[in-house]
N, C-alpha and C. Protein backbone atom coordinates (compact mmCIF):
# COMPACT_ATOMS: atom_id res chain seq x y z
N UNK A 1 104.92 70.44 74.64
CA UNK A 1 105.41 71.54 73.83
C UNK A 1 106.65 71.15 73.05
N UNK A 2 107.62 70.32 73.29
CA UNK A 2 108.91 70.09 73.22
C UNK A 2 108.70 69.33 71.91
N UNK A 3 107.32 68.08 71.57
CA UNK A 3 106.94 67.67 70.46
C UNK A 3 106.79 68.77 69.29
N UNK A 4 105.91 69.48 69.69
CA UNK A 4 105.51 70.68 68.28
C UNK A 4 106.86 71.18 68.16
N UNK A 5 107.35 71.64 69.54
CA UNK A 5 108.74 72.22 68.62
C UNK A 5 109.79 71.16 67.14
N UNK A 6 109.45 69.68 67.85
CA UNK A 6 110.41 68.85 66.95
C UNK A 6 109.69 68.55 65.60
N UNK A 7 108.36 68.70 65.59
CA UNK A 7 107.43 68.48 64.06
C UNK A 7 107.51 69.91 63.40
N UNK A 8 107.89 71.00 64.41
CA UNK A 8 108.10 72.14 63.42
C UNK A 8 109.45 72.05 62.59
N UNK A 9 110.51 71.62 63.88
CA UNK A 9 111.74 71.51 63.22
C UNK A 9 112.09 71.00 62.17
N UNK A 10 111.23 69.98 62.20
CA UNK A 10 111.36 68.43 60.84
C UNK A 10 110.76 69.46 59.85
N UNK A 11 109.52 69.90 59.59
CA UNK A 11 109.14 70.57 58.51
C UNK A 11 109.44 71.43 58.03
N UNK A 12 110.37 72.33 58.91
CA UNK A 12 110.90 73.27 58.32
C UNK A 12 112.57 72.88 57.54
N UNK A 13 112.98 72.12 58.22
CA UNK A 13 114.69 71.25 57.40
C UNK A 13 113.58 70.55 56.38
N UNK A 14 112.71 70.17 55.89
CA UNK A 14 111.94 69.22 55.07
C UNK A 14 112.17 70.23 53.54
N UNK A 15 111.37 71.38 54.31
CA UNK A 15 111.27 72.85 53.48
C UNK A 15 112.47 73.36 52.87
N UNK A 16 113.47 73.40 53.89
CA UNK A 16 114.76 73.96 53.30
C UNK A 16 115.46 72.92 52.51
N UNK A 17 115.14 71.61 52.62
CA UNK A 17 115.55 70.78 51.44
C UNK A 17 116.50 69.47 52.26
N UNK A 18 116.22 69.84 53.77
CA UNK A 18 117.37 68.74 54.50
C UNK A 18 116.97 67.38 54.39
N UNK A 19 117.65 66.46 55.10
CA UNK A 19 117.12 65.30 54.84
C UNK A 19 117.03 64.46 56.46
N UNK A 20 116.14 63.48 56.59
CA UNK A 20 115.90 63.06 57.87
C UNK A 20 117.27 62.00 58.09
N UNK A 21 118.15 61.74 57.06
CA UNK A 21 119.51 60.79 57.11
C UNK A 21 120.18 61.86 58.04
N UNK A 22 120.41 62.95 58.06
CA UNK A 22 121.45 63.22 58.96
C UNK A 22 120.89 62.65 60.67
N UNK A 23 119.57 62.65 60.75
CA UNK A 23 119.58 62.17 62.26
C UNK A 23 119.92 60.96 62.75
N UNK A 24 120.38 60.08 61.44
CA UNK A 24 121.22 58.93 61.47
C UNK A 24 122.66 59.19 62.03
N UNK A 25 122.73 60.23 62.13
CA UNK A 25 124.42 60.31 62.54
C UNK A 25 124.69 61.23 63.66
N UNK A 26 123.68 61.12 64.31
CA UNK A 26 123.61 61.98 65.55
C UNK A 26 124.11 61.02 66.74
N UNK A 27 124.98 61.43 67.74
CA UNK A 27 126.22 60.60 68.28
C UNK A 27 125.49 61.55 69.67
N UNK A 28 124.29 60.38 70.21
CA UNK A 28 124.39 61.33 72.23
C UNK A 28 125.16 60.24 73.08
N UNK A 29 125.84 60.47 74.12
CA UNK A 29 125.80 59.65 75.08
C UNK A 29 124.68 59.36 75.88
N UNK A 30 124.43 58.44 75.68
CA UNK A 30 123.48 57.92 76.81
C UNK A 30 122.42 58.08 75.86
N UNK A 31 121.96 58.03 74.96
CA UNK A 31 120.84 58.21 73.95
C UNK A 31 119.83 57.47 74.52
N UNK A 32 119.51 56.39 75.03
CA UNK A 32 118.72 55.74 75.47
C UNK A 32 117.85 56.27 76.72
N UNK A 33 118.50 57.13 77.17
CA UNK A 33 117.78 57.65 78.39
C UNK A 33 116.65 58.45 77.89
N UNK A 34 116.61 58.96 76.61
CA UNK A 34 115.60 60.04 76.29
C UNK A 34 114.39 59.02 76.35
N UNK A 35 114.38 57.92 75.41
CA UNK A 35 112.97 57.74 75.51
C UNK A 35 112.66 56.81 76.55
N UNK A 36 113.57 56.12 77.63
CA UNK A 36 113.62 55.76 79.17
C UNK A 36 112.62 56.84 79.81
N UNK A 37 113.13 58.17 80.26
CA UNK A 37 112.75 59.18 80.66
C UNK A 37 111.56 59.47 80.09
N UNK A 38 110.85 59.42 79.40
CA UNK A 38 110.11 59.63 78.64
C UNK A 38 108.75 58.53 78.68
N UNK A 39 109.30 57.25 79.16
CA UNK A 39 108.24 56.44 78.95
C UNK A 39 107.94 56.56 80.54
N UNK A 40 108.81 56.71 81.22
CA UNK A 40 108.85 56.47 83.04
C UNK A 40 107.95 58.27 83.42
N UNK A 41 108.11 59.11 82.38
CA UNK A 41 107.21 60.33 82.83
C UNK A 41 105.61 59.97 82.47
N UNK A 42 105.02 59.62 81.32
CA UNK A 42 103.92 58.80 81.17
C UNK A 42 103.43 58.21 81.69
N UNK A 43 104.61 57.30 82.47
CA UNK A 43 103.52 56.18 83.48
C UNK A 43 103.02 56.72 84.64
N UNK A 44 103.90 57.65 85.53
CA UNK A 44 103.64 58.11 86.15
C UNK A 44 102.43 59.79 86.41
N UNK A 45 102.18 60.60 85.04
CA UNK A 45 101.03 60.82 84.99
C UNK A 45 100.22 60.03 84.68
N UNK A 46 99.80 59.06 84.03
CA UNK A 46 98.74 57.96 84.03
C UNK A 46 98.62 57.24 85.32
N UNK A 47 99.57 57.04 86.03
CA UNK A 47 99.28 56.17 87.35
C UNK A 47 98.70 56.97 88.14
N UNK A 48 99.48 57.76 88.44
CA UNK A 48 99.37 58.85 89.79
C UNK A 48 97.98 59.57 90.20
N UNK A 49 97.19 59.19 89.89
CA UNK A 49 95.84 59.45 90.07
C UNK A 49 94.96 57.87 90.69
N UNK A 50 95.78 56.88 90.05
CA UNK A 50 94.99 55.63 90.28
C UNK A 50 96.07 54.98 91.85
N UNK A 51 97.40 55.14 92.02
CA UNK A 51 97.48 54.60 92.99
C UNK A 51 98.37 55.57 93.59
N UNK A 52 98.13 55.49 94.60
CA UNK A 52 98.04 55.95 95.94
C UNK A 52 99.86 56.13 95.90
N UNK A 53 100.56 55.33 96.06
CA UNK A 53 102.08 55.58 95.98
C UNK A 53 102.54 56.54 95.42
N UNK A 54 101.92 56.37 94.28
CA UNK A 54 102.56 57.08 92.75
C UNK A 54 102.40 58.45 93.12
N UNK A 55 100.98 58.40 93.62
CA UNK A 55 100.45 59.95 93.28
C UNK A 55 101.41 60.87 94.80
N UNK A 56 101.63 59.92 95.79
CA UNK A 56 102.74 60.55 97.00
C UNK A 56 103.94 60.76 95.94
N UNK A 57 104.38 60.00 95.74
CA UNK A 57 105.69 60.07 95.34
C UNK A 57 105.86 61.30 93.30
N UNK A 58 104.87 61.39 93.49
CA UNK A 58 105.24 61.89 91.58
C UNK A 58 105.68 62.97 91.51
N UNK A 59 105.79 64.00 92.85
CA UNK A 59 106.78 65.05 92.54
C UNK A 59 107.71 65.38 92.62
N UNK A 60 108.32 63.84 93.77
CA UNK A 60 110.28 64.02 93.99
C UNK A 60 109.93 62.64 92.33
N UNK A 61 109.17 62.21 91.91
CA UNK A 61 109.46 61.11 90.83
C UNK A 61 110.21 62.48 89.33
N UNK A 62 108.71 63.37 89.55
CA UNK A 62 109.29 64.24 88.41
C UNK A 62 110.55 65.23 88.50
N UNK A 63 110.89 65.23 89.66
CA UNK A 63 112.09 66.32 89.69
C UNK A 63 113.40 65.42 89.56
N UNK A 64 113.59 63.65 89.52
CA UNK A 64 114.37 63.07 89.38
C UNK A 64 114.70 62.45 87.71
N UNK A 65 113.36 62.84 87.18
CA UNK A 65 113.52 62.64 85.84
C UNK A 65 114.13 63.55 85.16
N UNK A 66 113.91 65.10 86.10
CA UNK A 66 114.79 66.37 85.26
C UNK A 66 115.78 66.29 85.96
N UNK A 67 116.44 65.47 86.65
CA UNK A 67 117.63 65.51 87.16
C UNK A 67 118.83 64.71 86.08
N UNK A 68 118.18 63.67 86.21
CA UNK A 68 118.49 62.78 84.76
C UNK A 68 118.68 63.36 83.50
N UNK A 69 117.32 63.80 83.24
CA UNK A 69 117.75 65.03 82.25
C UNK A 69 118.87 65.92 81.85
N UNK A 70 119.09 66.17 82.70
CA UNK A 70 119.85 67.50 82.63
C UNK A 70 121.27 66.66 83.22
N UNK A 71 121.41 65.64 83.30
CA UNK A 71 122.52 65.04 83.26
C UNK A 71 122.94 64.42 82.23
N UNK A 72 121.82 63.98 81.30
CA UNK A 72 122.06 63.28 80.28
C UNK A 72 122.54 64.76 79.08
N UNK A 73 122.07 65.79 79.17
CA UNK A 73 121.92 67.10 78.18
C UNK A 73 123.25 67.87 78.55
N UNK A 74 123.72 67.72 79.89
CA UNK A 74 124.94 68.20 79.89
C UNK A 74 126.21 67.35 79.27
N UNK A 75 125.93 66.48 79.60
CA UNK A 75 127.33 65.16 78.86
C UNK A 75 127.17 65.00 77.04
N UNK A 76 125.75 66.03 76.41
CA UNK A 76 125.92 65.97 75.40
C UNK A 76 126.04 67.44 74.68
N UNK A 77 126.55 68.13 75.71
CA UNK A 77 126.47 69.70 75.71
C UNK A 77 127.29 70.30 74.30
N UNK A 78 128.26 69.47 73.34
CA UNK A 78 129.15 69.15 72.32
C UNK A 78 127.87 69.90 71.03
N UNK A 79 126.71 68.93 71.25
CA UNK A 79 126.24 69.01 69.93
C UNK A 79 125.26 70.71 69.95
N UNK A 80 125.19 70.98 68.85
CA UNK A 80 124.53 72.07 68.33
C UNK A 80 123.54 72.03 68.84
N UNK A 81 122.64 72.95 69.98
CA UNK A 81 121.33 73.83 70.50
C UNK A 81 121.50 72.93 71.47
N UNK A 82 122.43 72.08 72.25
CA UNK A 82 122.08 71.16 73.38
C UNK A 82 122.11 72.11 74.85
N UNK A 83 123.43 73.20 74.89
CA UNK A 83 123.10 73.95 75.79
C UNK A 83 122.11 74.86 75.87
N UNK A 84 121.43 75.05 74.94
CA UNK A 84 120.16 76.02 74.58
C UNK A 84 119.04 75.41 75.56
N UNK A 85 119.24 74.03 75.02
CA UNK A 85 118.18 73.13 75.66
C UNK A 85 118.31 72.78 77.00
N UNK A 86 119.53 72.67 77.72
CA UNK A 86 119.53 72.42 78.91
C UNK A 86 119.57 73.59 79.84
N UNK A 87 119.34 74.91 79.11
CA UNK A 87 119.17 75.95 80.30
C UNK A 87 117.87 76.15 79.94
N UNK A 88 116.82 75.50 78.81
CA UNK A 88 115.63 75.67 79.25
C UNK A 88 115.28 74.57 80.00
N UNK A 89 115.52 73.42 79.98
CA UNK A 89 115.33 72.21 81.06
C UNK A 89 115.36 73.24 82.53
N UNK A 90 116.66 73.52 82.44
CA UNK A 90 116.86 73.94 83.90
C UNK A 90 116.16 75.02 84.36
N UNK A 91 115.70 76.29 83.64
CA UNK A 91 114.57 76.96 84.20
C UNK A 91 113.06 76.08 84.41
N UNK A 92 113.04 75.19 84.04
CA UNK A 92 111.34 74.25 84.37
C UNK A 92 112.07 73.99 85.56
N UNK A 93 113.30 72.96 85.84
CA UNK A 93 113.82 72.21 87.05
C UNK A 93 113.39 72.99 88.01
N UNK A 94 114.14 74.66 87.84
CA UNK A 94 114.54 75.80 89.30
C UNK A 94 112.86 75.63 89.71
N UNK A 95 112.16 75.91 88.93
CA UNK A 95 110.79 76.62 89.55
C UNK A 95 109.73 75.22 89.85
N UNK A 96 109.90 74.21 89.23
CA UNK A 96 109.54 72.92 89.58
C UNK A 96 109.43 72.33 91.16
N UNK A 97 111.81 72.84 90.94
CA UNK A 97 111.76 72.26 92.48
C UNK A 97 111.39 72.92 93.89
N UNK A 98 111.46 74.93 93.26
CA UNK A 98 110.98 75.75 94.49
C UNK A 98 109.83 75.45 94.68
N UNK A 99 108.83 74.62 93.69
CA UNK A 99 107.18 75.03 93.88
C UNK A 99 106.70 73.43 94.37
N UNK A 100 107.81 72.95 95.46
CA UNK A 100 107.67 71.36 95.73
C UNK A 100 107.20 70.04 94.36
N UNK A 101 107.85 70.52 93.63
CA UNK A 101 108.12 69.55 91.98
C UNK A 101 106.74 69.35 91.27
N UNK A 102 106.30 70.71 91.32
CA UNK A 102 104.92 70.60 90.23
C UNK A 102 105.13 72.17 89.20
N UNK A 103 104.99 72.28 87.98
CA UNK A 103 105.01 73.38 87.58
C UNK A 103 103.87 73.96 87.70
N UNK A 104 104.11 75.47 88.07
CA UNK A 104 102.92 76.15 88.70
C UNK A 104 102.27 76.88 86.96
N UNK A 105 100.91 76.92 86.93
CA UNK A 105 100.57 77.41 85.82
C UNK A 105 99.46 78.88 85.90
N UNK A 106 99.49 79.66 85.67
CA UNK A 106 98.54 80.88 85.37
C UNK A 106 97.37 80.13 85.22
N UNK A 107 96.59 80.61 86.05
CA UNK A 107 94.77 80.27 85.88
C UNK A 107 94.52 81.14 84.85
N UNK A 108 94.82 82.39 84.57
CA UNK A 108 94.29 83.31 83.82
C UNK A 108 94.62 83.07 82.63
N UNK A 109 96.18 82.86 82.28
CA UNK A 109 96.56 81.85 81.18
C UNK A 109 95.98 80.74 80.35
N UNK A 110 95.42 79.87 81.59
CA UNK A 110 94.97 78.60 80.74
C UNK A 110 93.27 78.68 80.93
N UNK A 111 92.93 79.80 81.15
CA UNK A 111 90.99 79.67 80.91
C UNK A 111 90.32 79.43 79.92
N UNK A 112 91.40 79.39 78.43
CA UNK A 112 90.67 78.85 77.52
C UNK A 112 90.91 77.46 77.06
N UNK A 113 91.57 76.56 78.33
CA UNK A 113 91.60 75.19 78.21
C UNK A 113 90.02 74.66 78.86
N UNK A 114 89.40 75.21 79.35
CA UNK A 114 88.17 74.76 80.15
C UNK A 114 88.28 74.74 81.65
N UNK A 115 86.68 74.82 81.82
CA UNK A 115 86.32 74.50 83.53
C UNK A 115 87.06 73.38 83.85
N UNK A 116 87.11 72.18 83.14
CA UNK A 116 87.43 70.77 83.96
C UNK A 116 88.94 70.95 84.36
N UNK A 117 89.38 71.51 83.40
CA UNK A 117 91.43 71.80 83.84
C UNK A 117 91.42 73.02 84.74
N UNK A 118 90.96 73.69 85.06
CA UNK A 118 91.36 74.60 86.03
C UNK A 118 90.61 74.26 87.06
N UNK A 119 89.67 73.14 87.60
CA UNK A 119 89.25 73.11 88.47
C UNK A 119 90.36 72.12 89.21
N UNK A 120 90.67 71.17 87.94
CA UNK A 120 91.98 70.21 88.79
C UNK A 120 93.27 70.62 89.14
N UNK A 121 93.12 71.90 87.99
CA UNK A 121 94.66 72.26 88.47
C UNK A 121 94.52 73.39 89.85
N UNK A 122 93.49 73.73 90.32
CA UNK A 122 93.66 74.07 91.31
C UNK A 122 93.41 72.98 92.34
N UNK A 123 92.53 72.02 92.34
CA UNK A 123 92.92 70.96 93.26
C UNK A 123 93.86 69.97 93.36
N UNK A 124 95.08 70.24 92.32
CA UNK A 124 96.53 69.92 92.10
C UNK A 124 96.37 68.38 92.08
N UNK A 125 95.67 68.22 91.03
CA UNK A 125 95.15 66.94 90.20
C UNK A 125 95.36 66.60 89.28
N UNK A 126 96.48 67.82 88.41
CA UNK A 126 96.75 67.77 86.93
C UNK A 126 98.00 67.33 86.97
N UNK A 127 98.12 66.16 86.60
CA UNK A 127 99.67 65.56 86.26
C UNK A 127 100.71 66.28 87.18
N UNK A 128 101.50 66.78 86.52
CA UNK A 128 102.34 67.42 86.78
C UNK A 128 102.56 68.94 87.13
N UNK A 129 101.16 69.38 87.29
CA UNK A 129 101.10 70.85 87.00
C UNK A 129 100.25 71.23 88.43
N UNK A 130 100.17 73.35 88.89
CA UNK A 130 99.69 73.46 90.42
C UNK A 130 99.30 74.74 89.77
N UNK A 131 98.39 75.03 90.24
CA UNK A 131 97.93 76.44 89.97
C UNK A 131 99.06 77.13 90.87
N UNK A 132 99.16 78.37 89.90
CA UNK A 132 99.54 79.95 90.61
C UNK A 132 99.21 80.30 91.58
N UNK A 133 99.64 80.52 92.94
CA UNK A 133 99.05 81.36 93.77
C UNK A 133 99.97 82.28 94.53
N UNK A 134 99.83 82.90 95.73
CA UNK A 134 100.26 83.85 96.56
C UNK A 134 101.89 83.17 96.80
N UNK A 135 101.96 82.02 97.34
CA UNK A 135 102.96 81.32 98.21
C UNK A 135 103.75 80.93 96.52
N UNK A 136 103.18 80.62 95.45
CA UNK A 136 104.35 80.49 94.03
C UNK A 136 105.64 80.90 93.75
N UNK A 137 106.80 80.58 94.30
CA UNK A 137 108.03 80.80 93.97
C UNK A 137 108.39 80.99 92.31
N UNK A 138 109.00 82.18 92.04
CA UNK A 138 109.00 82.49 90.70
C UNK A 138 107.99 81.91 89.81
N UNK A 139 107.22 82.85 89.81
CA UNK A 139 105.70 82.46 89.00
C UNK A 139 106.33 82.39 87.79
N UNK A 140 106.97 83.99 87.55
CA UNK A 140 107.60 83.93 86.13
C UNK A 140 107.78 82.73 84.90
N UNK A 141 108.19 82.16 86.38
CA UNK A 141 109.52 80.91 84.89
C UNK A 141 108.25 79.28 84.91
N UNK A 142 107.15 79.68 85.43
CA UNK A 142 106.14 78.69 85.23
C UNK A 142 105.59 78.66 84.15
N UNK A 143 104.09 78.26 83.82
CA UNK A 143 103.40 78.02 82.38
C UNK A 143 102.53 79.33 82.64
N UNK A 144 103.23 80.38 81.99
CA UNK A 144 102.45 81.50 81.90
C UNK A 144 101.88 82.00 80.54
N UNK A 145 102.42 81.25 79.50
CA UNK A 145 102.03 82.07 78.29
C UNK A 145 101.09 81.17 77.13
N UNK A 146 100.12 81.42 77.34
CA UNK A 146 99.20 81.05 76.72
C UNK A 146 99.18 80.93 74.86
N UNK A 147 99.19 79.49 74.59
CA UNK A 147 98.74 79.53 72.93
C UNK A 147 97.23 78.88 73.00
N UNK A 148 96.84 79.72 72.11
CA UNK A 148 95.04 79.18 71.35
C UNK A 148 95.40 79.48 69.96
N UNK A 149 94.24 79.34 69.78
CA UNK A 149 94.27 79.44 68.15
C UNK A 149 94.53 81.10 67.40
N UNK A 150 95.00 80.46 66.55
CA UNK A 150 95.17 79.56 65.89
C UNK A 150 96.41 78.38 66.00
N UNK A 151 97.11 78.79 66.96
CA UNK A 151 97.84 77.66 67.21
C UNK A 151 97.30 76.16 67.32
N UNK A 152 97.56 75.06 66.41
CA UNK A 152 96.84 74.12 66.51
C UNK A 152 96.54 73.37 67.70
N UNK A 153 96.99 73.89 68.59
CA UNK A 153 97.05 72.71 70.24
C UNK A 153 97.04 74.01 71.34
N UNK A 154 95.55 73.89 71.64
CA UNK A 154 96.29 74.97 72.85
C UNK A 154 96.29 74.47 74.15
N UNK A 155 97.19 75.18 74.77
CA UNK A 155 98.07 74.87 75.87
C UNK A 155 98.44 76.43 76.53
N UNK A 156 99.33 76.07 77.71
CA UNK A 156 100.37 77.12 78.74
C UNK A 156 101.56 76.63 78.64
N UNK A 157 102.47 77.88 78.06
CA UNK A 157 103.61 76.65 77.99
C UNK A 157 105.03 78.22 79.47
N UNK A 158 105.77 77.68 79.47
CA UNK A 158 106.88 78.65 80.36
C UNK A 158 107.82 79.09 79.16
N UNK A 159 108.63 79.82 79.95
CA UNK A 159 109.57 80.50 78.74
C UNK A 159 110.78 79.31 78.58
N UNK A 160 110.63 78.18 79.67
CA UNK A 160 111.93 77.54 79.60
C UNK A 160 111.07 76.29 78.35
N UNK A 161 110.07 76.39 78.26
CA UNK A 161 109.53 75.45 76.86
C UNK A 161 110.25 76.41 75.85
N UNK A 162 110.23 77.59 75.73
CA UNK A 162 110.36 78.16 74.76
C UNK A 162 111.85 78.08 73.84
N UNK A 163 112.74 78.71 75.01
CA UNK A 163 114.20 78.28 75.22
C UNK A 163 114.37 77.22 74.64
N UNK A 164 113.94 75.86 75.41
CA UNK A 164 114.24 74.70 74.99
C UNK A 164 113.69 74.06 73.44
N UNK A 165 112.64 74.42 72.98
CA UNK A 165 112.26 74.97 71.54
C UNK A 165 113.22 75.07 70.86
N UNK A 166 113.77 76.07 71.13
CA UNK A 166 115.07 76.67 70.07
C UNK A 166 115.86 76.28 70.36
N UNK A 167 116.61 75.57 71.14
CA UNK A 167 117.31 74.35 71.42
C UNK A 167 117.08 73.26 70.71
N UNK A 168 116.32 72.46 70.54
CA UNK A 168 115.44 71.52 69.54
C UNK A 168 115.58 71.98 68.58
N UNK A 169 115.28 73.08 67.83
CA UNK A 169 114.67 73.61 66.57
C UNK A 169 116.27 73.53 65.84
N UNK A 170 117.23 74.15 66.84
CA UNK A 170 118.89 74.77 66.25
C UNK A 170 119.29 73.11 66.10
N UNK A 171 119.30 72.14 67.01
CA UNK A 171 119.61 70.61 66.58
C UNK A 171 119.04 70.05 65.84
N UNK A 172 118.19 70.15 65.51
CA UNK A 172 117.39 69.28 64.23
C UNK A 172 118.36 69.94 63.02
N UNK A 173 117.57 71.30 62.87
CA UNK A 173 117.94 71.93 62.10
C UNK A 173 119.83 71.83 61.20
N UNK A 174 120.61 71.74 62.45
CA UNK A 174 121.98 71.23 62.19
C UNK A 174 121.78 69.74 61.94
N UNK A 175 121.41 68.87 62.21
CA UNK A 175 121.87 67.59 61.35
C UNK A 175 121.00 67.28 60.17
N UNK A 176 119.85 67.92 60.21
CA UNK A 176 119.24 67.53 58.63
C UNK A 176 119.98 68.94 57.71
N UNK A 177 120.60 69.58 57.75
CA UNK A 177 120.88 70.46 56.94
C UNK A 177 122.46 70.06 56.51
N UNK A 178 123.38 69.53 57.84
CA UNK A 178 124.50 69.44 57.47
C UNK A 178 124.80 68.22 56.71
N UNK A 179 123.56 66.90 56.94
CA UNK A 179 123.85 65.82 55.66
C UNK A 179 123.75 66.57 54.68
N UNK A 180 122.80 67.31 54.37
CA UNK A 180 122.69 67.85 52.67
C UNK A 180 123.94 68.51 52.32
N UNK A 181 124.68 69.65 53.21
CA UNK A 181 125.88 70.38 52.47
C UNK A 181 126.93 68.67 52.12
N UNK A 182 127.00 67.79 53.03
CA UNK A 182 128.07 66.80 53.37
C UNK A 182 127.75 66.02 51.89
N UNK A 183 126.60 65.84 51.82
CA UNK A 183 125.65 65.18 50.26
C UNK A 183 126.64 66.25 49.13
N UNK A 184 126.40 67.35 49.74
CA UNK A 184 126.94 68.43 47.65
C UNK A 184 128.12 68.27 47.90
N UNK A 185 128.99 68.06 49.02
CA UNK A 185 130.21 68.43 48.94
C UNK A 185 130.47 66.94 48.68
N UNK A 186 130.85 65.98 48.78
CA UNK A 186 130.75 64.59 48.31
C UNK A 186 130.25 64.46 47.09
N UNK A 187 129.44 65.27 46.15
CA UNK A 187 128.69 65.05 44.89
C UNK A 187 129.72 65.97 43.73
N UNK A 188 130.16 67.09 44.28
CA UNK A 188 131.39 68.11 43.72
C UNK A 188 132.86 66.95 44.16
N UNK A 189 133.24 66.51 44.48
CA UNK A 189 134.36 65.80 44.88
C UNK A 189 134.47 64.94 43.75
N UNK A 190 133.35 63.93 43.99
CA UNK A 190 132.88 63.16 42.22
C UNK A 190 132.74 63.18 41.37
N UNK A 191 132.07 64.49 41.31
CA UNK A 191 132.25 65.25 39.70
C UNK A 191 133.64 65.67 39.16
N UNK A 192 134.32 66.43 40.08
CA UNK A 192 135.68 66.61 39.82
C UNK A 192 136.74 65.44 39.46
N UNK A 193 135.96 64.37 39.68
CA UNK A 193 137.64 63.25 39.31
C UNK A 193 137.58 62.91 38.06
């Protein structure tokens, strides 16, 4: 979900006239951890079905990647929509870690993904994800809300995707917009001499 939010973001600063140079000047600490975190969450849904370790270990694996996370998002809490983003991180974390580190998802929600995904996600076979049930600690803040179409990708996403969305959406949005004012105001400076 966190992708569509950033291809919406880009197209819409594209639209308003921003430019992709300001993400040249985007200053995180620890910047490297994003796509670290990112490649180490991949391997581990791709593995975790094939070996035996992985698949024990992938739910204290995934609750240490949002630990990271949300360590890396707080030390960059400075920039524009970053706290947006790390209190939606942290609603996936809360209900992740009550629901023993799998996000729990609405069966009823995702029935128009198919038989084959709700049969695994109730035999808690799907990556990272557990069906809803009785014993679900805050169902709420799980993958309850369903996009289909026309949304181009459908999916279940939680409200803390959503949150974190607009977190994404408000940071993009601030550095491709603020090169362009930084562009006129630098272009009026020049003209004036």
């Amino acid at each position: 979900m966190v992708y569509d939010g950033i291809i919406l973001s880009l197209l819409i600063g594209f639209f308003r006239g921003g430019s992709l140079k300001g993400l040249a000047y985007m200053k995180l600490k620890g910047g490297w951890l994003f796509p670290l975190l990112l490649g180490i969450e991949i391997c581990v849904f791709l593995l975790q079905n094939k070996l035996n370790v992985i698949a024990s270990l992938s739910n204290y694996l995934f609750i240490a990647i949002y630990i990271v996370a949300l360590v890396f998002l707080w030390f960059n809490r400075h920039n524009q929509g970053f706290m947006i983003i790390f209190i939606g991180v942290l609603l996936n974390f809360i209900v992740m870690t009550l629901n023993g580190g799998r996000m729990p998802v609405s069966i009823e929600a995702g029935q128009f993904l198919g038989p084959e995904y709700i049969e695994a996600l109730k035999a808690g076979t799907y990556g990272k994800h557990i069906a809803i049930n009785n014993s679900t600690l805050l169902p709420f803040l799980g993958d309850i809300i369903p996009l289909s179409a026309p949304y181009p990708k459908e999916q279940v996403i939680s409200i803390g995707d959503v949150v974190m969305n607009v977190g994404v959406f408000i940071f993009i949005q601030h550095l491709m917009m603020d090169y362009k004012s930084e562009k006129s105001s630098l272009q009026t400076v020049n003209e004036g001499r």
